[in-house]
PDB file of N, CA and C in Angstrom:
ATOM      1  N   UNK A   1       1.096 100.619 129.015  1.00  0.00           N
ATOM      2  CA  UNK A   1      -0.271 101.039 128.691  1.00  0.00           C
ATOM      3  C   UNK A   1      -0.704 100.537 127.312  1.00  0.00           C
ATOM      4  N   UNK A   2      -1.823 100.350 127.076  1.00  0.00           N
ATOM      5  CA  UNK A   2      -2.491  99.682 125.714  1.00  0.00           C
ATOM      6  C   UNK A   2      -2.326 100.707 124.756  1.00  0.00           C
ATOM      7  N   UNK A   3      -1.982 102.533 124.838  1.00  0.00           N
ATOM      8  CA  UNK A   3      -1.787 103.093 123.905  1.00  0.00           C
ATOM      9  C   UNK A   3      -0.550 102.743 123.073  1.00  0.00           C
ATOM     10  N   UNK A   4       0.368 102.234 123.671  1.00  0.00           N
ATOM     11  CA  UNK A   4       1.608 101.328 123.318  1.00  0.00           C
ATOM     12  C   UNK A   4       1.144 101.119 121.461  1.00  0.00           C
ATOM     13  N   UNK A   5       0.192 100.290 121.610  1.00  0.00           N
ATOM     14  CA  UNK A   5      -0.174  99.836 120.539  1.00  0.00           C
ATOM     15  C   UNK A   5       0.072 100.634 119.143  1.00  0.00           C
ATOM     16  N   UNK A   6      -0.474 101.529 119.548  1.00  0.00           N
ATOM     17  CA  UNK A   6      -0.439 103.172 118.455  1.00  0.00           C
ATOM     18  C   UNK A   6       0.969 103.105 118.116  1.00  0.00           C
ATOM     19  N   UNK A   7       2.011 102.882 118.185  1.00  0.00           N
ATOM     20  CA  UNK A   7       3.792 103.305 118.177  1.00  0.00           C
ATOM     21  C   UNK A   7       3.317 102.522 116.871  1.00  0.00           C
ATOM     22  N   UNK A   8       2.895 102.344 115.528  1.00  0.00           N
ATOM     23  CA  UNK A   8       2.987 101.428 114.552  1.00  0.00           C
ATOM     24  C   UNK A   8       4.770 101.749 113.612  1.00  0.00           C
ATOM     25  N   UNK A   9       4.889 102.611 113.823  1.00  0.00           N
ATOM     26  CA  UNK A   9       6.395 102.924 113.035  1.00  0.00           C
ATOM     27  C   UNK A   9       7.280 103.068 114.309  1.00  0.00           C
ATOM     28  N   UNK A  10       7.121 102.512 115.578  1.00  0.00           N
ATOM     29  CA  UNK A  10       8.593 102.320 116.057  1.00  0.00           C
ATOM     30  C   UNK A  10       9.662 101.127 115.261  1.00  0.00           C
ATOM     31  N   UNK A  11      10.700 100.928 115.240  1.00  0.00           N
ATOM     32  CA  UNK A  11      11.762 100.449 114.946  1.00  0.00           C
ATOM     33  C   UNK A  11      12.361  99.893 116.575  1.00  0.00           C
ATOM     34  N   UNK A  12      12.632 100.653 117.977  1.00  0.00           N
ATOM     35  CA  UNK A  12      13.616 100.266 118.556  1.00  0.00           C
ATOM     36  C   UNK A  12      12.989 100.961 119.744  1.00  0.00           C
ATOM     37  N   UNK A  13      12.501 100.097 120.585  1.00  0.00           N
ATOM     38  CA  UNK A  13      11.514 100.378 122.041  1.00  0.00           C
ATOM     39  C   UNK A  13      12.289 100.014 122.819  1.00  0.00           C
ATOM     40  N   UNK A  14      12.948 100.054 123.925  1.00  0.00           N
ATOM     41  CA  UNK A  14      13.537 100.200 124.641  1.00  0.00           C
ATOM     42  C   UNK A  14      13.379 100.403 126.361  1.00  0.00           C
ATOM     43  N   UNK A  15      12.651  99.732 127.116  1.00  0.00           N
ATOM     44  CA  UNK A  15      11.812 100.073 128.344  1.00  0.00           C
ATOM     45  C   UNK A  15      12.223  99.175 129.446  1.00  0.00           C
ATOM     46  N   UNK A  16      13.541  98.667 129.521  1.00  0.00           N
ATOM     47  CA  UNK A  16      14.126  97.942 130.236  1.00  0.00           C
ATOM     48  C   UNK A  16      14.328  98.694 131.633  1.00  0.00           C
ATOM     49  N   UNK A  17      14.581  98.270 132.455  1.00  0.00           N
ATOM     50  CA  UNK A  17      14.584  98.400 133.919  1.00  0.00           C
ATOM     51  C   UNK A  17      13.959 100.047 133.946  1.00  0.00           C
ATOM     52  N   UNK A  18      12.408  99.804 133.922  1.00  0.00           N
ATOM     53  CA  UNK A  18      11.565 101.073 134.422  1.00  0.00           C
ATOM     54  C   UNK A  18      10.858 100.762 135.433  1.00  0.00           C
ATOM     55  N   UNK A  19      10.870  99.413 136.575  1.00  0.00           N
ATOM     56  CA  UNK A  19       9.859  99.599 137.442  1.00  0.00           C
ATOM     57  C   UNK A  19       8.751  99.218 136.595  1.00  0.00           C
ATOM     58  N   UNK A  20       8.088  98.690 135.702  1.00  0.00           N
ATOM     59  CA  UNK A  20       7.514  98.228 134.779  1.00  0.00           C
ATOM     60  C   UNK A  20       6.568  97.380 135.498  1.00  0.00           C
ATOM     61  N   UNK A  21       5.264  96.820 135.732  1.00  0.00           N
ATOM     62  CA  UNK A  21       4.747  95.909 136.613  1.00  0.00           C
ATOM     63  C   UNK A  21       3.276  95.768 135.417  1.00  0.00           C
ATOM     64  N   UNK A  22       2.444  94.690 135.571  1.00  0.00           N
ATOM     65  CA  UNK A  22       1.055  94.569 135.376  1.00  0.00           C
ATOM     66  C   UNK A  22       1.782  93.371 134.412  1.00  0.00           C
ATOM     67  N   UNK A  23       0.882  93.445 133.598  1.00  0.00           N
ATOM     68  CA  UNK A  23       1.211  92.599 132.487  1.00  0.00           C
ATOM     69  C   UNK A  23       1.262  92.510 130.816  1.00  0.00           C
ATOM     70  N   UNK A  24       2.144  92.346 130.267  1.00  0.00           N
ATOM     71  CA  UNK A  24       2.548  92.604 128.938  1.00  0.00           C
ATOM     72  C   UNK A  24       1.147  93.002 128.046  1.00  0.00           C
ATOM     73  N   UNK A  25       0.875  94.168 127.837  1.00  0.00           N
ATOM     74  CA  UNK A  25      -0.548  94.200 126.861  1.00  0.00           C
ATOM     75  C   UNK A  25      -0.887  93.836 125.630  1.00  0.00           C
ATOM     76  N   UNK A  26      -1.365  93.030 125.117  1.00  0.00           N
ATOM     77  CA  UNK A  26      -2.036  92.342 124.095  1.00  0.00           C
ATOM     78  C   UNK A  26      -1.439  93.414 122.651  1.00  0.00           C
ATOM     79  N   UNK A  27      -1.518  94.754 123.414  1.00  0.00           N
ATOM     80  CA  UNK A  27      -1.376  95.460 121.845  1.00  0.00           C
ATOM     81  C   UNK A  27      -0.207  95.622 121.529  1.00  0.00           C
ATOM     82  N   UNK A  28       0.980  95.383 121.892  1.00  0.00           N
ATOM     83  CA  UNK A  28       2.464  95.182 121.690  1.00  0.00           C
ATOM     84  C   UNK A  28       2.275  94.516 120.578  1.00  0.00           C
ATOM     85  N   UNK A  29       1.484  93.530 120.121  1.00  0.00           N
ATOM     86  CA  UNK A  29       1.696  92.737 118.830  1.00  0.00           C
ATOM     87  C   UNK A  29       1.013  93.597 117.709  1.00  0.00           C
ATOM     88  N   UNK A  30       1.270  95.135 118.635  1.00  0.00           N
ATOM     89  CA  UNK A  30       0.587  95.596 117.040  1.00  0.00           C
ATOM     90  C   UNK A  30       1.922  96.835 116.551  1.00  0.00           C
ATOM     91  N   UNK A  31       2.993  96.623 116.840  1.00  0.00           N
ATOM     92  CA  UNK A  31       4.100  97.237 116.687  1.00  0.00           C
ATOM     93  C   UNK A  31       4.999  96.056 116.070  1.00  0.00           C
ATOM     94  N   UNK A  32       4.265  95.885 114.131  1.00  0.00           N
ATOM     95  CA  UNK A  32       4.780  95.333 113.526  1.00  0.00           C
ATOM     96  C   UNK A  32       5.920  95.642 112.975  1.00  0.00           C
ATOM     97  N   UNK A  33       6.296  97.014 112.982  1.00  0.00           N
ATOM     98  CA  UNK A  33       7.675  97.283 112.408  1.00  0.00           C
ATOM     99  C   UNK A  33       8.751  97.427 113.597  1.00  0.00           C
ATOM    100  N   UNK A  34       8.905  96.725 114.507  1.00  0.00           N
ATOM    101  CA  UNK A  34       9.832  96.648 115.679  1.00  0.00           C
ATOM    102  C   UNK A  34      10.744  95.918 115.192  1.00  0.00           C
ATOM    103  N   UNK A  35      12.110  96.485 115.630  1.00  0.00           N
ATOM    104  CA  UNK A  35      13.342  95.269 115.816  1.00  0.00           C
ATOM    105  C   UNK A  35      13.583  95.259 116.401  1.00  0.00           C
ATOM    106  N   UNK A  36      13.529  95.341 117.673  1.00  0.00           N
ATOM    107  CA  UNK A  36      14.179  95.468 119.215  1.00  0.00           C
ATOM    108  C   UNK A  36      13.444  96.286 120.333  1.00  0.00           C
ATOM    109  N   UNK A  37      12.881  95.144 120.738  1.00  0.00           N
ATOM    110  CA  UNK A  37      11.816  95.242 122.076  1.00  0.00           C
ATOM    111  C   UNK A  37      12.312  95.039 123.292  1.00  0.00           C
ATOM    112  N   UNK A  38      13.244  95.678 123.657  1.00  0.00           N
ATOM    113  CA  UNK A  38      13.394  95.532 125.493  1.00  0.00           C
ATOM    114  C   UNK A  38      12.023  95.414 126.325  1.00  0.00           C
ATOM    115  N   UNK A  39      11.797  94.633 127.150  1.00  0.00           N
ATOM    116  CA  UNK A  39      11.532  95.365 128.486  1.00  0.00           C
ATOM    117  C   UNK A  39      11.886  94.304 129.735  1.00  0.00           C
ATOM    118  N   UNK A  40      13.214  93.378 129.565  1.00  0.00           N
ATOM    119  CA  UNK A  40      14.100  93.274 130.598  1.00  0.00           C
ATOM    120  C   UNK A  40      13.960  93.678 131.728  1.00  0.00           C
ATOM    121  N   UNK A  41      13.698  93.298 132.850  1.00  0.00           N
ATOM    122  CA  UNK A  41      14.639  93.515 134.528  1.00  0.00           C
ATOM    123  C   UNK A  41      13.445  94.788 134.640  1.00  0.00           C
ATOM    124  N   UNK A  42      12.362  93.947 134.757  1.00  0.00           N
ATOM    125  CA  UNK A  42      10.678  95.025 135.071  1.00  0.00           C
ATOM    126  C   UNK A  42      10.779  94.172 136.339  1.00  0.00           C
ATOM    127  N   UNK A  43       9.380  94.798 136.528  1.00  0.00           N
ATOM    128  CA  UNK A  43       8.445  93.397 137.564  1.00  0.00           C
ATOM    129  C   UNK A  43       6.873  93.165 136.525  1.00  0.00           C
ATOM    130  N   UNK A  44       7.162  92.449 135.298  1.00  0.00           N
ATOM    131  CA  UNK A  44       6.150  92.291 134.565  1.00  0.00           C
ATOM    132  C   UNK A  44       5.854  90.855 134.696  1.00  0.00           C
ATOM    133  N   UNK A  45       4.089  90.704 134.980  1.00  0.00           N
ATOM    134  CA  UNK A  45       3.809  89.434 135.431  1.00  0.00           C
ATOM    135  C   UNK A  45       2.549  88.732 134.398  1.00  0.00           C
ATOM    136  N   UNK A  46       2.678  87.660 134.484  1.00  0.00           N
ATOM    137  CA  UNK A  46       1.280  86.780 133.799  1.00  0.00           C
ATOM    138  C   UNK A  46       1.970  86.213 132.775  1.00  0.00           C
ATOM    139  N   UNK A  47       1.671  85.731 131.412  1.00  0.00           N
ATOM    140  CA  UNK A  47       2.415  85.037 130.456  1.00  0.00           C
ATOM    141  C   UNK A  47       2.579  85.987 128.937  1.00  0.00           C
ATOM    142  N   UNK A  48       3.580  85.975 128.365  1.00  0.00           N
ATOM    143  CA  UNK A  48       3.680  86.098 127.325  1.00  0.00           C
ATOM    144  C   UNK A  48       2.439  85.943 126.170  1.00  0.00           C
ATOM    145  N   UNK A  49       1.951  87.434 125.858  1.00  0.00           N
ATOM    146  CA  UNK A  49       0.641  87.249 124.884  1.00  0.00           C
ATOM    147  C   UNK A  49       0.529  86.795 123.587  1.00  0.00           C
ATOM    148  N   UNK A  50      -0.018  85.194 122.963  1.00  0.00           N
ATOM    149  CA  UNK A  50       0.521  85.139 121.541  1.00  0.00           C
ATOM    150  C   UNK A  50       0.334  86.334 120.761  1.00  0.00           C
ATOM    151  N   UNK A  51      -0.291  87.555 120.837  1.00  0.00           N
ATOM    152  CA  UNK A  51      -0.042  88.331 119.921  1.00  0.00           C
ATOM    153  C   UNK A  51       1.361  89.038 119.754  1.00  0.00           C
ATOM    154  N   UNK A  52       2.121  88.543 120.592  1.00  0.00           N
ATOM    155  CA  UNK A  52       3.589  89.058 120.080  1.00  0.00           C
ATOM    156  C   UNK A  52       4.056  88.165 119.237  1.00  0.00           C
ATOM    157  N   UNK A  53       3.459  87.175 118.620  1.00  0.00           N
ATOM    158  CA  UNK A  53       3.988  86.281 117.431  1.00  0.00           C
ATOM    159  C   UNK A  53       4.008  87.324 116.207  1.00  0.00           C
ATOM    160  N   UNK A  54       3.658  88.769 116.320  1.00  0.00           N
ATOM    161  CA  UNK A  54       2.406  89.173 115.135  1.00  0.00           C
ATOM    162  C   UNK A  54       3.976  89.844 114.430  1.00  0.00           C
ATOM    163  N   UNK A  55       4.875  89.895 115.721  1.00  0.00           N
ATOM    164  CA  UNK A  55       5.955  91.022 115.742  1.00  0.00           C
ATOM    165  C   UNK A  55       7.343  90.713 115.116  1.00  0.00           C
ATOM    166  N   UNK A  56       6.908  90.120 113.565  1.00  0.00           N
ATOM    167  CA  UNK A  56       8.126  89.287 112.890  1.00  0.00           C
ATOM    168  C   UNK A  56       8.576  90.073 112.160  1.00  0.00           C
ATOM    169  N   UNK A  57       9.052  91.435 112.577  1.00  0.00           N
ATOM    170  CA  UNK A  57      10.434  92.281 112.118  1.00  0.00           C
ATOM    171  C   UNK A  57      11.686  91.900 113.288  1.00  0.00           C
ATOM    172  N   UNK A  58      10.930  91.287 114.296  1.00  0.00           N
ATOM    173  CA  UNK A  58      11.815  91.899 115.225  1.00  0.00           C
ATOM    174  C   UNK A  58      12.774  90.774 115.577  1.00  0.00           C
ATOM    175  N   UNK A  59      14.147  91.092 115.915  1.00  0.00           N
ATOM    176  CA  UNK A  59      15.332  90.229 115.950  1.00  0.00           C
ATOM    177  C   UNK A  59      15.900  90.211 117.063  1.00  0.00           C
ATOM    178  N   UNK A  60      15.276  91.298 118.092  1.00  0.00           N
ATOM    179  CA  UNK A  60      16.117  91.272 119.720  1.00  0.00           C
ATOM    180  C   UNK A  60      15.024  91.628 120.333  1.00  0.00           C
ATOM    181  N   UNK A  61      14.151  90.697 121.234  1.00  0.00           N
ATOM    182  CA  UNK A  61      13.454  90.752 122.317  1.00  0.00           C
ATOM    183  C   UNK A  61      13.466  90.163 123.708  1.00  0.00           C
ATOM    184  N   UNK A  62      13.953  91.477 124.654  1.00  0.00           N
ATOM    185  CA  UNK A  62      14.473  91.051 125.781  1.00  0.00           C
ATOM    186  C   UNK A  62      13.358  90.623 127.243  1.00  0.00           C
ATOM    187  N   UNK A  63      13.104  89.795 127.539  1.00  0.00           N
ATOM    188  CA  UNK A  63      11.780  89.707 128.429  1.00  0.00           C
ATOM    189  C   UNK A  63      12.422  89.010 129.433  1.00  0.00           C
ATOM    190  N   UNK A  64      13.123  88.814 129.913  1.00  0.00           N
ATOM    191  CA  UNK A  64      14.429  88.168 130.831  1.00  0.00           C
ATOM    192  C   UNK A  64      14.155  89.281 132.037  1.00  0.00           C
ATOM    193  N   UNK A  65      14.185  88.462 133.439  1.00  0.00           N
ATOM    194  CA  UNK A  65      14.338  89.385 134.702  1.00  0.00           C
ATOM    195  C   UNK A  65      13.561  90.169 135.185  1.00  0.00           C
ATOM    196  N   UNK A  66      12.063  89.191 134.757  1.00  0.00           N
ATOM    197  CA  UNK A  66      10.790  89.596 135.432  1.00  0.00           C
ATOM    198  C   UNK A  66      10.127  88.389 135.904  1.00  0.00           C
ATOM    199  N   UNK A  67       8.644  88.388 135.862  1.00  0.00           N
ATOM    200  CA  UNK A  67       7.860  87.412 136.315  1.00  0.00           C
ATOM    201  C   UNK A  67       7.240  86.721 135.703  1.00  0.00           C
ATOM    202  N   UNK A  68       7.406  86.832 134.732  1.00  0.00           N
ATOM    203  CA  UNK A  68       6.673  86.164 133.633  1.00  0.00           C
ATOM    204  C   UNK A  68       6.570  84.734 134.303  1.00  0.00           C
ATOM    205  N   UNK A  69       5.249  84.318 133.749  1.00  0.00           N
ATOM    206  CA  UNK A  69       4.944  82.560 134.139  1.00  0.00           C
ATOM    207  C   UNK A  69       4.469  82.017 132.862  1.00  0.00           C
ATOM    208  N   UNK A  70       4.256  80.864 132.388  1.00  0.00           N
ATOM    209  CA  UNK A  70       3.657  80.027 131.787  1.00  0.00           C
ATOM    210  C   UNK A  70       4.440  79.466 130.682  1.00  0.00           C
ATOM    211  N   UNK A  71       4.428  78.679 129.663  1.00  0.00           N
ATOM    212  CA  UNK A  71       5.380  78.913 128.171  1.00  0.00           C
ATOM    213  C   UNK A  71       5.009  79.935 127.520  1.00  0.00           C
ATOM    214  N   UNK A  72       5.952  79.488 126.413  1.00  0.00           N
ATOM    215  CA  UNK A  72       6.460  80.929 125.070  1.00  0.00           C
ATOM    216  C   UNK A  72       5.291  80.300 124.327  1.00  0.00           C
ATOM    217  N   UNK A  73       4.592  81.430 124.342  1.00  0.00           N
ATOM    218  CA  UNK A  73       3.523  80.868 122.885  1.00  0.00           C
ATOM    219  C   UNK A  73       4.245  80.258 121.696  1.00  0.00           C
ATOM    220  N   UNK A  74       3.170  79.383 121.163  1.00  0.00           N
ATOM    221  CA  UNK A  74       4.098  78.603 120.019  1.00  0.00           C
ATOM    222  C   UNK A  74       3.816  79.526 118.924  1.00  0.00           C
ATOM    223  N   UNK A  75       3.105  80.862 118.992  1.00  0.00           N
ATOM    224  CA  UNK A  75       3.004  81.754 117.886  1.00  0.00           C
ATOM    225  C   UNK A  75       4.297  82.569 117.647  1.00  0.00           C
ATOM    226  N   UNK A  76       5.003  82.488 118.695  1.00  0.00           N
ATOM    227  CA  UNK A  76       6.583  83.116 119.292  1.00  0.00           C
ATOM    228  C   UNK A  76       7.158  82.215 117.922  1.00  0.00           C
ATOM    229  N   UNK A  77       6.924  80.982 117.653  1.00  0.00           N
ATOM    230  CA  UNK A  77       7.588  80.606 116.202  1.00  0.00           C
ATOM    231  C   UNK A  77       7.763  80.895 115.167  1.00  0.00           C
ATOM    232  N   UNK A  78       6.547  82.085 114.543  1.00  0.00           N
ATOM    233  CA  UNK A  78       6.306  82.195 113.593  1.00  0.00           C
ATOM    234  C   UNK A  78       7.435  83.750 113.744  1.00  0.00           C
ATOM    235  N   UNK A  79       8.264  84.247 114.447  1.00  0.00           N
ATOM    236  CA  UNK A  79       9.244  84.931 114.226  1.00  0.00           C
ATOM    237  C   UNK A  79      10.079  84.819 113.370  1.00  0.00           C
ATOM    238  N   UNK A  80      10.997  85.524 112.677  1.00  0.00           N
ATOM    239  CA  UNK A  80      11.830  85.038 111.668  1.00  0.00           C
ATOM    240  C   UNK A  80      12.773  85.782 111.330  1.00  0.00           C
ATOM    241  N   UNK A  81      12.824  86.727 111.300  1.00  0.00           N
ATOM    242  CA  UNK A  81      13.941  88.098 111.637  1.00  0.00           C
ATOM    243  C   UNK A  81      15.088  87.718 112.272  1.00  0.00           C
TER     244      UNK A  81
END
């Protein structure tokens, strides 16, 4: 859900194999203090949103074992953690 966004002081999200489906919401890149973003082995579909470039605390992001289509945004570079 886009309230997602609001978590601004998570550290360690964790949402791996929930049955998970739609597609990654834009406001995930607003959970700048993340280090570890599961959401692994969903059924999450469409492409990777460059606003998860925004998310450069973070050092373990698992997006493996869904549906994802398209490339890794090249904003995915500006990671560094």
């Amino acid at each position: 859900p886009t309230e997602m966004g609001r978590l601004t002081a998570v550290f360690l999200l964790g949402l791996g194999s929930n049955d998970l489906d739609g597609t990654i919401p834009t406001e995930m890149g607003r959970l700048t203090a993340v280090t570890a973003l599961s959401l692994f082995s969903n059924a999450l579909t469409g492409t990777i949103p460059t606003e998860m470039g925004r998310l450069t605390a973070v050092f373990l992001l698992g997006l493996g074992s869904n549906d994802l289509d398209g490339t890794i945004p090249t904003e995915m570079g500006l990671l560094t953690a």
